[in-house]
N, C-alpha and C. Protein backbone atom coordinates (compact mmCIF):
# COMPACT_ATOMS: atom_id res chain seq x y z
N UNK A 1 -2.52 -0.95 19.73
CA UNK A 1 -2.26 0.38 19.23
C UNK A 1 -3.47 0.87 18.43
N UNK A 2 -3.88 1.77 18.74
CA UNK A 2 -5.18 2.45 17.59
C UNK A 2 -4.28 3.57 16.96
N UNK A 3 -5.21 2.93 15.41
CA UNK A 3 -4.78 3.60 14.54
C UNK A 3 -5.34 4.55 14.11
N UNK A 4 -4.57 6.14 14.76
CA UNK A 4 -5.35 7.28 14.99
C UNK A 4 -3.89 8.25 14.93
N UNK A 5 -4.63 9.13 14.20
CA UNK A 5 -3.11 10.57 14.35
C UNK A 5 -3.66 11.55 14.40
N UNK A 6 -3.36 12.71 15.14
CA UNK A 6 -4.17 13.90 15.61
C UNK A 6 -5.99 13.64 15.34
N UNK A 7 -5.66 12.14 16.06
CA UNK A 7 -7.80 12.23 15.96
C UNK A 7 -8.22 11.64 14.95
N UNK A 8 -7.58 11.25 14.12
CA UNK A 8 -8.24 11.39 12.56
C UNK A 8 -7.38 9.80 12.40
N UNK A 9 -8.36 8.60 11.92
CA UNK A 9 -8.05 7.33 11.73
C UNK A 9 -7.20 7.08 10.67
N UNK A 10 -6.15 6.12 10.40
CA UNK A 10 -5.78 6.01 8.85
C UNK A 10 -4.87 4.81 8.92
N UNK A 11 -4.89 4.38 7.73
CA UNK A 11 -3.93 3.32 7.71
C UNK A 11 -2.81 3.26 6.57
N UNK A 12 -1.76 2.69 7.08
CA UNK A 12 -0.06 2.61 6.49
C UNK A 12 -0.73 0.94 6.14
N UNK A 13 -0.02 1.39 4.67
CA UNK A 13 0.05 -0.07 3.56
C UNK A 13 1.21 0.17 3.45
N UNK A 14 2.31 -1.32 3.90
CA UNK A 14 3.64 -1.18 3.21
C UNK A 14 3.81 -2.38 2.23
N UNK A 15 4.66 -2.09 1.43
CA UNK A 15 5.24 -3.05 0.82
C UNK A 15 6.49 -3.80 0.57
N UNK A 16 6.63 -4.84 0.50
CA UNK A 16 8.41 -4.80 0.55
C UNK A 16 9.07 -4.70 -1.06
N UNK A 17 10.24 -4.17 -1.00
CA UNK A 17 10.81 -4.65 -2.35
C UNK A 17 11.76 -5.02 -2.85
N UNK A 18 12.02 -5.87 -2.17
CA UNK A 18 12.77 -7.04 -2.76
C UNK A 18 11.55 -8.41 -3.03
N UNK A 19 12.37 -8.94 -4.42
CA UNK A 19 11.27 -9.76 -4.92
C UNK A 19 12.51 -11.46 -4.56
N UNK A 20 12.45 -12.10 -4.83
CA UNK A 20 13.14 -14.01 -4.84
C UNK A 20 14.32 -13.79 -6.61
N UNK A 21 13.22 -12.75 -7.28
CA UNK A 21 14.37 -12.72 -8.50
C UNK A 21 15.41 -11.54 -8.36
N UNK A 22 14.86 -10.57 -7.83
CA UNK A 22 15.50 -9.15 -7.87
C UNK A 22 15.61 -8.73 -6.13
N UNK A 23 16.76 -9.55 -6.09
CA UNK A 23 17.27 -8.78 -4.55
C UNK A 23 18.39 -7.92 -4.89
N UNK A 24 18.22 -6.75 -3.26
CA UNK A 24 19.05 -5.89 -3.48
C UNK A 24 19.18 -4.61 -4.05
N UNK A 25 20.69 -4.29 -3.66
CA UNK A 25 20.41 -2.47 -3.78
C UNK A 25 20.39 -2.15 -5.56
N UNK A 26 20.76 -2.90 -6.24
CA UNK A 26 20.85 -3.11 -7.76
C UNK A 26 19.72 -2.88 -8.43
N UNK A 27 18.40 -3.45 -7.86
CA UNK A 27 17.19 -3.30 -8.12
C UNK A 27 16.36 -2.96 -7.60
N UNK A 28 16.81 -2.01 -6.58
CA UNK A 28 15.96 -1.47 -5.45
C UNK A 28 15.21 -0.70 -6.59
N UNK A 29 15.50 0.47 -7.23
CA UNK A 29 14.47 1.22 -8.31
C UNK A 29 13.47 0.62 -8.88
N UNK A 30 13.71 -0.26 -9.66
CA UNK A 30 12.55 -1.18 -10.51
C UNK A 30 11.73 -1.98 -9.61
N UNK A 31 12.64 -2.86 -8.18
CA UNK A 31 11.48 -2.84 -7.21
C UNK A 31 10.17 -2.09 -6.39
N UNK A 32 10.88 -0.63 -6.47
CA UNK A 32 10.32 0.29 -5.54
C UNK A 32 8.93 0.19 -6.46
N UNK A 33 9.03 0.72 -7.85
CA UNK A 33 8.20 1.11 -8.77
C UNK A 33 6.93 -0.08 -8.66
N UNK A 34 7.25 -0.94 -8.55
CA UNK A 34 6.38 -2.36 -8.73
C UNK A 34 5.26 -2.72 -7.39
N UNK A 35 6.66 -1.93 -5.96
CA UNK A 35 6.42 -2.60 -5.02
C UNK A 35 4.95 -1.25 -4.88
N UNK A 36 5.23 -0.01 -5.26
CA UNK A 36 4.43 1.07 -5.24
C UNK A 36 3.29 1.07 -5.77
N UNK A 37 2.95 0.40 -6.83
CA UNK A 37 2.19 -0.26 -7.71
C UNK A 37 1.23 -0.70 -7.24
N UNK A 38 1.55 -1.99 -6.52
CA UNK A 38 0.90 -2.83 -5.77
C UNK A 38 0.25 -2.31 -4.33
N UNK A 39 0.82 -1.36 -3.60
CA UNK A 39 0.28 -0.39 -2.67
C UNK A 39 -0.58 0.10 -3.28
N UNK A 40 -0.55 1.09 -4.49
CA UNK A 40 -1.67 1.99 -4.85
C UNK A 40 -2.94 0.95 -5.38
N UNK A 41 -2.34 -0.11 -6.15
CA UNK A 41 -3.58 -1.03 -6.32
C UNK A 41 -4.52 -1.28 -5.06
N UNK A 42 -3.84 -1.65 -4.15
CA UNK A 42 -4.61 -2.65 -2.33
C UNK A 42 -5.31 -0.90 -2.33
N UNK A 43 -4.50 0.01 -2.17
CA UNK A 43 -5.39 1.34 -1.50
C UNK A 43 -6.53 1.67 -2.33
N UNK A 44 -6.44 1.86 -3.81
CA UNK A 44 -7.55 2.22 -4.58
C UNK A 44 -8.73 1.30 -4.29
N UNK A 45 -8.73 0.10 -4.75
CA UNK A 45 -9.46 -1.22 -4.29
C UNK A 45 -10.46 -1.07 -2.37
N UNK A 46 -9.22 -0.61 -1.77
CA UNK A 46 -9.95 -0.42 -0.47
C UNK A 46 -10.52 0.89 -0.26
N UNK A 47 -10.31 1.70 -0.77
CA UNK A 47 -11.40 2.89 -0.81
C UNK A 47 -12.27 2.73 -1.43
N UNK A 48 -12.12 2.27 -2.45
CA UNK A 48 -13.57 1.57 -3.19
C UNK A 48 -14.65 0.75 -2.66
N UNK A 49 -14.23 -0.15 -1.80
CA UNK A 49 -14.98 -1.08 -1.19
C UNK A 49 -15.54 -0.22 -0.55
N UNK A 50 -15.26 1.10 0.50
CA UNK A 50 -15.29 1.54 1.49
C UNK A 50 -16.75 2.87 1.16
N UNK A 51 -16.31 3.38 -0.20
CA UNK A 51 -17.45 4.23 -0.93
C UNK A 51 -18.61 3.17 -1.39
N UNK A 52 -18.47 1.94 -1.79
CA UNK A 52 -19.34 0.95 -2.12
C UNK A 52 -20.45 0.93 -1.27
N UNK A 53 -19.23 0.52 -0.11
CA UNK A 53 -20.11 0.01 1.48
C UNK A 53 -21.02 1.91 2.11
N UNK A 54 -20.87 2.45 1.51
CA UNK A 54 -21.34 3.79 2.44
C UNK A 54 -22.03 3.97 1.60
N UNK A 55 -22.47 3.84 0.45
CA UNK A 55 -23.19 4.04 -0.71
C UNK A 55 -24.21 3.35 -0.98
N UNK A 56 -24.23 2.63 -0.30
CA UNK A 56 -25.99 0.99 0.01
C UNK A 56 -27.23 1.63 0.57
């Protein structure tokens, strides 16, 4: 599959959220928040690398 939408490349970071301590619909909120977290961390980090690398 290439990862392409109207032409234009991009990529889906998912995360899961359920954690081994906090399963379930009980803590789905406080998961989401954490699990979102951790997405925006991997994405910031990889655009960074990405301006790094174009920036040499």
């Amino acid at each position: 599959m290439d990862p392409y939408v109207n032409s234009v490349p991009f990529l889906a970071v998912r995360c899961v959220a359920d954690t081994d301590e906090h399963l379930g619909a009980c803590n789905f909120e406080a998961n989401c928040v954490r699990a979102s977290r951790i997405a925006r961390d991997i994405t910031v980090a990889l655009l960074e690398e990405l301006v790094r690398k174009n920036t040499k």
